[in-house]
C-alpha atoms as a PDB file:
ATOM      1  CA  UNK A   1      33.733   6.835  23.512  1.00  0.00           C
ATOM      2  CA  UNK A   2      31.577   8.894  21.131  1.00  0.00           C
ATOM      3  CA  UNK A   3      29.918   7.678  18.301  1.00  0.00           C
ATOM      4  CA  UNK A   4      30.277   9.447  15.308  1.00  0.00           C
ATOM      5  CA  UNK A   5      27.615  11.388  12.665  1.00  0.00           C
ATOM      6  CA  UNK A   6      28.600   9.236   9.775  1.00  0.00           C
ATOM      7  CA  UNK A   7      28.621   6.024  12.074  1.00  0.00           C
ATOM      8  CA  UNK A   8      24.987   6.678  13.640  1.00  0.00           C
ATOM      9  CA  UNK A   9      23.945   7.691   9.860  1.00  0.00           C
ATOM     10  CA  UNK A  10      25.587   3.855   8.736  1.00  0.00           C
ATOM     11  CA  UNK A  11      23.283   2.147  11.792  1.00  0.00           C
ATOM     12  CA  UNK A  12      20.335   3.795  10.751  1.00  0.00           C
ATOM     13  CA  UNK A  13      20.583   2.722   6.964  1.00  0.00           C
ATOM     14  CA  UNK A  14      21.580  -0.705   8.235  1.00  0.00           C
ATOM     15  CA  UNK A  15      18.580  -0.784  10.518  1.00  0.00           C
ATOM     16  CA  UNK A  16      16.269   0.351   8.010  1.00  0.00           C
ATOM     17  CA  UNK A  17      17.699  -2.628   5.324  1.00  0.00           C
ATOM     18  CA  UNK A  18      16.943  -5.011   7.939  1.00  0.00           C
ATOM     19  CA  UNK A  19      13.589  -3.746   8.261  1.00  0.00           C
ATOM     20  CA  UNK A  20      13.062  -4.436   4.907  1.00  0.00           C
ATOM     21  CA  UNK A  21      13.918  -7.274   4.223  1.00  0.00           C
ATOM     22  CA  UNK A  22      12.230  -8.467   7.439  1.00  0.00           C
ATOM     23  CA  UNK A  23       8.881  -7.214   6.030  1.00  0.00           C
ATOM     24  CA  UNK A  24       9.555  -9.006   2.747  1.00  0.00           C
ATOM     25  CA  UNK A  25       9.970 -11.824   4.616  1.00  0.00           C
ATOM     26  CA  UNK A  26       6.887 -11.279   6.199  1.00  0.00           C
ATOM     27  CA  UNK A  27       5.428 -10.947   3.506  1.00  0.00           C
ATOM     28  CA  UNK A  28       6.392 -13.836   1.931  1.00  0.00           C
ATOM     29  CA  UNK A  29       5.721 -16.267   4.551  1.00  0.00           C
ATOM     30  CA  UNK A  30       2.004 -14.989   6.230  1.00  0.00           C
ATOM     31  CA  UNK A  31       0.698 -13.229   2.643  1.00  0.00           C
ATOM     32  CA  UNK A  32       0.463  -9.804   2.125  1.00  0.00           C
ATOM     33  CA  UNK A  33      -1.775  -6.861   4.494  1.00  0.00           C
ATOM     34  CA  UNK A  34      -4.068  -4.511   3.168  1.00  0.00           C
ATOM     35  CA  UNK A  35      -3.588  -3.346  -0.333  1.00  0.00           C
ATOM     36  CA  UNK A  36      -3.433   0.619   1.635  1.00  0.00           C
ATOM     37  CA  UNK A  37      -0.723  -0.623   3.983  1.00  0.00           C
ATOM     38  CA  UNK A  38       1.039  -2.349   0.990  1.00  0.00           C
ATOM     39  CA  UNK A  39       1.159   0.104  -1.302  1.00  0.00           C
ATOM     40  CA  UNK A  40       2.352   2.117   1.303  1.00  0.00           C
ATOM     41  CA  UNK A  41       5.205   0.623   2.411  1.00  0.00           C
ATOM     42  CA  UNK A  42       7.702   0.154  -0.284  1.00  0.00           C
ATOM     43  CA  UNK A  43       7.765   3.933  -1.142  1.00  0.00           C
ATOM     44  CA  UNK A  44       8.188   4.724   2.779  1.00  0.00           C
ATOM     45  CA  UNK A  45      11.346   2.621   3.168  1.00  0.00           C
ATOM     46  CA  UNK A  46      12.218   3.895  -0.362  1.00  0.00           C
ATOM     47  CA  UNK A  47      11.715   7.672   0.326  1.00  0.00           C
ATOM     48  CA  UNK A  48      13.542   7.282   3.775  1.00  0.00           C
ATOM     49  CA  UNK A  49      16.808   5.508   2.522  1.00  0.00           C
ATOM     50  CA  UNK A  50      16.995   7.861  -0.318  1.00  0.00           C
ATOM     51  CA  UNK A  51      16.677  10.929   1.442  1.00  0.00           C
ATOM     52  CA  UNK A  52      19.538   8.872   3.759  1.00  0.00           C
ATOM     53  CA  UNK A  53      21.713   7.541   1.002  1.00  0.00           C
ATOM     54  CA  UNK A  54      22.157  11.170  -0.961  1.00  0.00           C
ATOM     55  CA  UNK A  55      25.796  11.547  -0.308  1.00  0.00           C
ATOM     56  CA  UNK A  56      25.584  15.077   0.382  1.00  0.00           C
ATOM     57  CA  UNK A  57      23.083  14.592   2.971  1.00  0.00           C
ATOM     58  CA  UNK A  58      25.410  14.438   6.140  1.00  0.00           C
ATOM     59  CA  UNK A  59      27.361  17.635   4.427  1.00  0.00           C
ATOM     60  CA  UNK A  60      25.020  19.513   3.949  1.00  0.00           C
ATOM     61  CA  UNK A  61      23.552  22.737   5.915  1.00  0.00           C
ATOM     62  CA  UNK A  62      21.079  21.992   9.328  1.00  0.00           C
ATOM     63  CA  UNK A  63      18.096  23.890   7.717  1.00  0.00           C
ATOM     64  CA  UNK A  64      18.357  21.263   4.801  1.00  0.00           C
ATOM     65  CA  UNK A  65      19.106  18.109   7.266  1.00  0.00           C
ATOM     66  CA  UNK A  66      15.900  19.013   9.225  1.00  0.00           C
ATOM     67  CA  UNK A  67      14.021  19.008   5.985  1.00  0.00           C
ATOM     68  CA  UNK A  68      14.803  16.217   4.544  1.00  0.00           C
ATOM     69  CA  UNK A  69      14.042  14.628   7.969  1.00  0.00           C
ATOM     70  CA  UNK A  70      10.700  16.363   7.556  1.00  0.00           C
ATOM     71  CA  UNK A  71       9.827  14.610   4.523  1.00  0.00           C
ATOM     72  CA  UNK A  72      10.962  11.497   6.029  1.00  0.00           C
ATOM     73  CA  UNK A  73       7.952  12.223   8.668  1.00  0.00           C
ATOM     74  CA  UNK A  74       5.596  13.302   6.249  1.00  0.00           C
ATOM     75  CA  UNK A  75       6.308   9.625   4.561  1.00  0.00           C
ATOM     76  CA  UNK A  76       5.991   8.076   7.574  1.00  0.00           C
ATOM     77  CA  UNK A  77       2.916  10.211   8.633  1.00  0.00           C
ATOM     78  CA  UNK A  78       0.734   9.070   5.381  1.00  0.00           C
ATOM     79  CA  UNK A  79       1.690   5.845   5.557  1.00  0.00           C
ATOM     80  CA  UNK A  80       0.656   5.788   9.462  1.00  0.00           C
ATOM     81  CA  UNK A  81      -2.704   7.388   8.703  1.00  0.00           C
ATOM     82  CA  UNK A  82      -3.733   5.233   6.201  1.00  0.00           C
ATOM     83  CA  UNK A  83      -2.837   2.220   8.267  1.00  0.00           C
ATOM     84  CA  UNK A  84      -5.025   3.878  11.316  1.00  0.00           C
ATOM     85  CA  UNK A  85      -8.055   5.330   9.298  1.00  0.00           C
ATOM     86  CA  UNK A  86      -8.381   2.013   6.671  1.00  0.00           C
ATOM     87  CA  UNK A  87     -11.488   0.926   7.754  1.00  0.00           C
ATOM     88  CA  UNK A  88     -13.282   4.419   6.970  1.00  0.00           C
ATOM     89  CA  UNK A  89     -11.343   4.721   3.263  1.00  0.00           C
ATOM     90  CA  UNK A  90     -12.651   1.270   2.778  1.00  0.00           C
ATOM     91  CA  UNK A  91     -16.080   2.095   3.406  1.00  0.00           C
ATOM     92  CA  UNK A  92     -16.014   5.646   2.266  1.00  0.00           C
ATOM     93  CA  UNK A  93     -15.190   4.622  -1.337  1.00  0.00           C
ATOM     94  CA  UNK A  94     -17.727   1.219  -1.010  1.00  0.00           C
ATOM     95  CA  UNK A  95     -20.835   3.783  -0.148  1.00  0.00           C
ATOM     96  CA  UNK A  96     -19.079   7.341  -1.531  1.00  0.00           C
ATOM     97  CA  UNK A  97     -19.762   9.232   1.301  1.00  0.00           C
ATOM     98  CA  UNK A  98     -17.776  12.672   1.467  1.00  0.00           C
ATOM     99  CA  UNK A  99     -14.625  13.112   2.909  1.00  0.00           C
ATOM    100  CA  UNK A 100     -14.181  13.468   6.720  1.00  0.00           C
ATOM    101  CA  UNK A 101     -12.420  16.635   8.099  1.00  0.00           C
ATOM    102  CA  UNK A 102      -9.144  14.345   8.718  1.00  0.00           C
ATOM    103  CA  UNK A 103      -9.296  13.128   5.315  1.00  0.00           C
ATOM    104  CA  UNK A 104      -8.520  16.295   2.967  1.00  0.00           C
END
């Protein structure tokens, strides 16, 4: 039995509304994280589903797929580094010391 394009593209979309909501949840229940992390999030999951959602998306050409899938990891990528690195944005812009290498 194979699973289709459309059908994996469905389950991802559905996985990433779960994911969500489960972090509003979160959210709700414990407080909110880091104002970084926060901010952060929301335009992730919203850059991600609407790169996901565009209905031309799974008709479009491979060159196109892989970027928009690049993007997607670019989100993901920011959102990732300022979740790992917080500690030295915090402090950098308490005592305004330059920016690290990593940082620009």
């Amino acid at each position: 039995m194979t699973i289709g394009r459309v059908s994996v593209l469905r389950a991802t979309i559905l996985a990433l509304v779960f994911a969500i909501t489960a972090f509003q949840v979160y959210v709700v229940l414990f407080g909110a994280c880091e104002p970084y992390v926060f901010r952060g999030t929301d335009p992730v999951f919203a850059l991600v589903l609407i790169v996901l959602l565009v209905p031309e998306f799974s008709n479009v050409s491979r060159s196109a797929q892989v970027l928009g899938l690049l993007f997607i990891a670019a989100s993901l990528a920011t959102v990732g580094y300022l979740i790992y690195d917080q500690e030295t944005l915090y402090m950098r812009v308490q005592f305004v010391d330059p920016p690290s290498r990593s940082q620009f």
